[in-house]
N, C-alpha and C. Protein backbone atom coordinates (compact mmCIF):
# COMPACT_ATOMS: atom_id res chain seq x y z
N UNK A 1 38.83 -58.44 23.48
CA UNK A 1 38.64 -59.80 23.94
C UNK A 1 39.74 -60.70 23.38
N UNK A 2 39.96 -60.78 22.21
CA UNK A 2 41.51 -61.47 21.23
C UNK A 2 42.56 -60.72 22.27
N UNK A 3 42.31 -59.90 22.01
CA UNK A 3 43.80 -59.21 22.54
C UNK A 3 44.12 -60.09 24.12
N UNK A 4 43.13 -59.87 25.10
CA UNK A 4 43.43 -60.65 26.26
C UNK A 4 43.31 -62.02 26.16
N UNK A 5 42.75 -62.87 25.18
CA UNK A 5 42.94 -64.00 25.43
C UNK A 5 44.17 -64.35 25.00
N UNK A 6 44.83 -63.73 23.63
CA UNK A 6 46.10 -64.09 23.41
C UNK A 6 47.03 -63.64 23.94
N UNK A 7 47.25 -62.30 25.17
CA UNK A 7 47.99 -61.76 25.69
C UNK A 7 48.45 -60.99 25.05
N UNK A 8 47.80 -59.80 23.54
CA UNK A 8 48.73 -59.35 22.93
C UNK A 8 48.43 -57.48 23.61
N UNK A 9 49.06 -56.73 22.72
CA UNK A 9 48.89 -56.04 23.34
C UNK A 9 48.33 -54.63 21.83
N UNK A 10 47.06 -54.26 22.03
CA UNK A 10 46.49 -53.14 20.77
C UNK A 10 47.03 -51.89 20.79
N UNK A 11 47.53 -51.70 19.89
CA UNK A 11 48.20 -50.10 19.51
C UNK A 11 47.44 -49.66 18.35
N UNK A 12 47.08 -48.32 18.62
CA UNK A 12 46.25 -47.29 17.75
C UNK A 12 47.17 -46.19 17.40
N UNK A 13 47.48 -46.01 16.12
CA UNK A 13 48.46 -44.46 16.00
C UNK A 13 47.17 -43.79 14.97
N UNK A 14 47.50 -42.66 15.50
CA UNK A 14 46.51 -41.34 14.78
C UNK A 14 47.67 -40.30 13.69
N UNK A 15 47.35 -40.32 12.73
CA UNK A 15 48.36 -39.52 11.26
C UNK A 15 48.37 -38.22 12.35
N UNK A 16 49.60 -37.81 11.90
CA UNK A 16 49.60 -36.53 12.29
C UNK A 16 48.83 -35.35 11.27
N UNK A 17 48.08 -34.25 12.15
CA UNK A 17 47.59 -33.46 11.38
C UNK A 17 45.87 -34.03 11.35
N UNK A 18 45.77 -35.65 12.34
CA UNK A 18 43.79 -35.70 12.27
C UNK A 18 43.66 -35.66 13.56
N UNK A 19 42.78 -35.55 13.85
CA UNK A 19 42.53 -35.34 15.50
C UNK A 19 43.18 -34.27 16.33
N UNK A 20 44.11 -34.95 17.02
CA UNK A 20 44.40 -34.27 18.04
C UNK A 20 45.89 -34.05 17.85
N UNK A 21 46.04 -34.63 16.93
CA UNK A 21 47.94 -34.46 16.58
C UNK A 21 48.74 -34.05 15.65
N UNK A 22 47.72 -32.59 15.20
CA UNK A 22 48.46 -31.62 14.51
C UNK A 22 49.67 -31.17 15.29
N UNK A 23 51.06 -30.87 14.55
CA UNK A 23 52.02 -30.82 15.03
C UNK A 23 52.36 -29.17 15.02
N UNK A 24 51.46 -28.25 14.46
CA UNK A 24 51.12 -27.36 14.30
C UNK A 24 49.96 -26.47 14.46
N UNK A 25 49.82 -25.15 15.16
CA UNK A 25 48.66 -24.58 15.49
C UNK A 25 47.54 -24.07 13.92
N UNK A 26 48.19 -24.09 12.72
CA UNK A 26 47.86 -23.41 11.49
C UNK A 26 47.93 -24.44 10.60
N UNK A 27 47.13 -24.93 9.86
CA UNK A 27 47.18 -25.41 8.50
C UNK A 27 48.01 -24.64 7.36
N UNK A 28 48.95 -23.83 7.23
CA UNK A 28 49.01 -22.84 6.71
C UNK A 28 50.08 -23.99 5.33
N UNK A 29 49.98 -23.32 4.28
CA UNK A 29 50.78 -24.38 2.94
C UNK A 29 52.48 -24.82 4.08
N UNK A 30 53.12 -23.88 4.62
CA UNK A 30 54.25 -24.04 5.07
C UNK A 30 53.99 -25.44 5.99
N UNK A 31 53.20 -25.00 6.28
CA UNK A 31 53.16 -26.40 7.86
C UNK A 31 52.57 -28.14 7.14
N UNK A 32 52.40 -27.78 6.04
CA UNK A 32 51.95 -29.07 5.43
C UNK A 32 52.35 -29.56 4.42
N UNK A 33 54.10 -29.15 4.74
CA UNK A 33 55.26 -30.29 3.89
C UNK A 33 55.33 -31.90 3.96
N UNK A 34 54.83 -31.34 5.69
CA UNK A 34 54.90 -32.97 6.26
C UNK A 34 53.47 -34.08 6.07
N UNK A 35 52.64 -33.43 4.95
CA UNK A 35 51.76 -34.43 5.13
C UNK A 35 51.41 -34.73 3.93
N UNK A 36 52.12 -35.94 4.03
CA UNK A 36 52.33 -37.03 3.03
C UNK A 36 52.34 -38.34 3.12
N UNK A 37 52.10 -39.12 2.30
CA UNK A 37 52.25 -40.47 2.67
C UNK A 37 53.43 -41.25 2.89
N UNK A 38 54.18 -40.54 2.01
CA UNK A 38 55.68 -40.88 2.76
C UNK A 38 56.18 -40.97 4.11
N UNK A 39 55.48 -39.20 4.78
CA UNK A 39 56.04 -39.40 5.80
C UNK A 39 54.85 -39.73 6.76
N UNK A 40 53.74 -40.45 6.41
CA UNK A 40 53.00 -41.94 7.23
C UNK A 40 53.87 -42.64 7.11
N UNK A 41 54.48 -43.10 6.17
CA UNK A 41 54.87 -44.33 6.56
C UNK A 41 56.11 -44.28 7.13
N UNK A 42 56.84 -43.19 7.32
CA UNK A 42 58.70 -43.05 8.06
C UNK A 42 57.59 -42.96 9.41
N UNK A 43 56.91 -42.11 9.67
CA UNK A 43 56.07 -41.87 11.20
C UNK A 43 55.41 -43.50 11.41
N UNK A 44 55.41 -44.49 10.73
CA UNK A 44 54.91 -45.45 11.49
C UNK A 44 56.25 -46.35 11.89
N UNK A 45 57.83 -46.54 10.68
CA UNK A 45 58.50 -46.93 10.93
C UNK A 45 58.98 -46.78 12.14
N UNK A 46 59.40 -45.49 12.21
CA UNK A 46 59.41 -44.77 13.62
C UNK A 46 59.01 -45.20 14.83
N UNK A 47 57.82 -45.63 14.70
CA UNK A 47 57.04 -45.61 16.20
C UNK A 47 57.03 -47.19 16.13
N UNK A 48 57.16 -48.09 15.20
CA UNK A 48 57.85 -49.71 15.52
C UNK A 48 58.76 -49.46 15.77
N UNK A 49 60.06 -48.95 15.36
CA UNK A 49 61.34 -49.29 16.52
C UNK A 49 61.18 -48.59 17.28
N UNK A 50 60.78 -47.34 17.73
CA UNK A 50 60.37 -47.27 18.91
C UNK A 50 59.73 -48.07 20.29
N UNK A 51 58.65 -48.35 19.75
CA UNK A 51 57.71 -49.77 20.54
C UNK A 51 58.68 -50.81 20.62
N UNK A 52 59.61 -51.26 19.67
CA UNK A 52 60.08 -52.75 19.49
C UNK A 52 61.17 -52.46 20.77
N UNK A 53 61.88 -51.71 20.66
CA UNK A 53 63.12 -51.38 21.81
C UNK A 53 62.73 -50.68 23.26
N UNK A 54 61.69 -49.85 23.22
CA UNK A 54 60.53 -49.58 24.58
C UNK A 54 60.31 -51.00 25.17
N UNK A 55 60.01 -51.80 24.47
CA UNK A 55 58.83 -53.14 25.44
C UNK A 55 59.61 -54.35 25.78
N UNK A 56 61.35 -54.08 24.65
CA UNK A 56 61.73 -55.69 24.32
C UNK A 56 60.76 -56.65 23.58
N UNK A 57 60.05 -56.41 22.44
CA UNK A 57 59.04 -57.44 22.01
C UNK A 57 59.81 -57.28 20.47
N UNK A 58 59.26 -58.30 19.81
CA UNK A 58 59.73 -58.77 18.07
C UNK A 58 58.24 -58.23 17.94
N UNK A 59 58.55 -57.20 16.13
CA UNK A 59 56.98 -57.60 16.10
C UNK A 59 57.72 -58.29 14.50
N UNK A 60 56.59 -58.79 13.79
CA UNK A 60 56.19 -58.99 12.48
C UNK A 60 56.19 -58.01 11.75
């Protein structure tokens, strides 16, 4: 309801490795270098300049 009255627009990202976006078929120790909080937060940097240069929008 916010979202349409202010015109903005809601983005949901899911960590890789919960749901549905294991990047890998195996939990196995090898496949879970990448799960760290570090690389949450390069995987969210990521997906703002991504979004920011996809839409043409500034975010905050």
């Amino acid at each position: 309801v916010l979202a349409k009255k202010f015109g903005a627009a809601l983005v949901s990202l899911e960590h890789r490795y919960y749901g549905k976006s294991s990047p890998f078929n195996s939990l196995e120790t090898e496949n879970l270098k990448y799960l760290s909080s570090k690389q949450a937060l390069s995987d969210l940097a990521a997906f703002r300049q991504y979004y920011q240069v996809s839409y043409s929008v500034f975010l905050l």
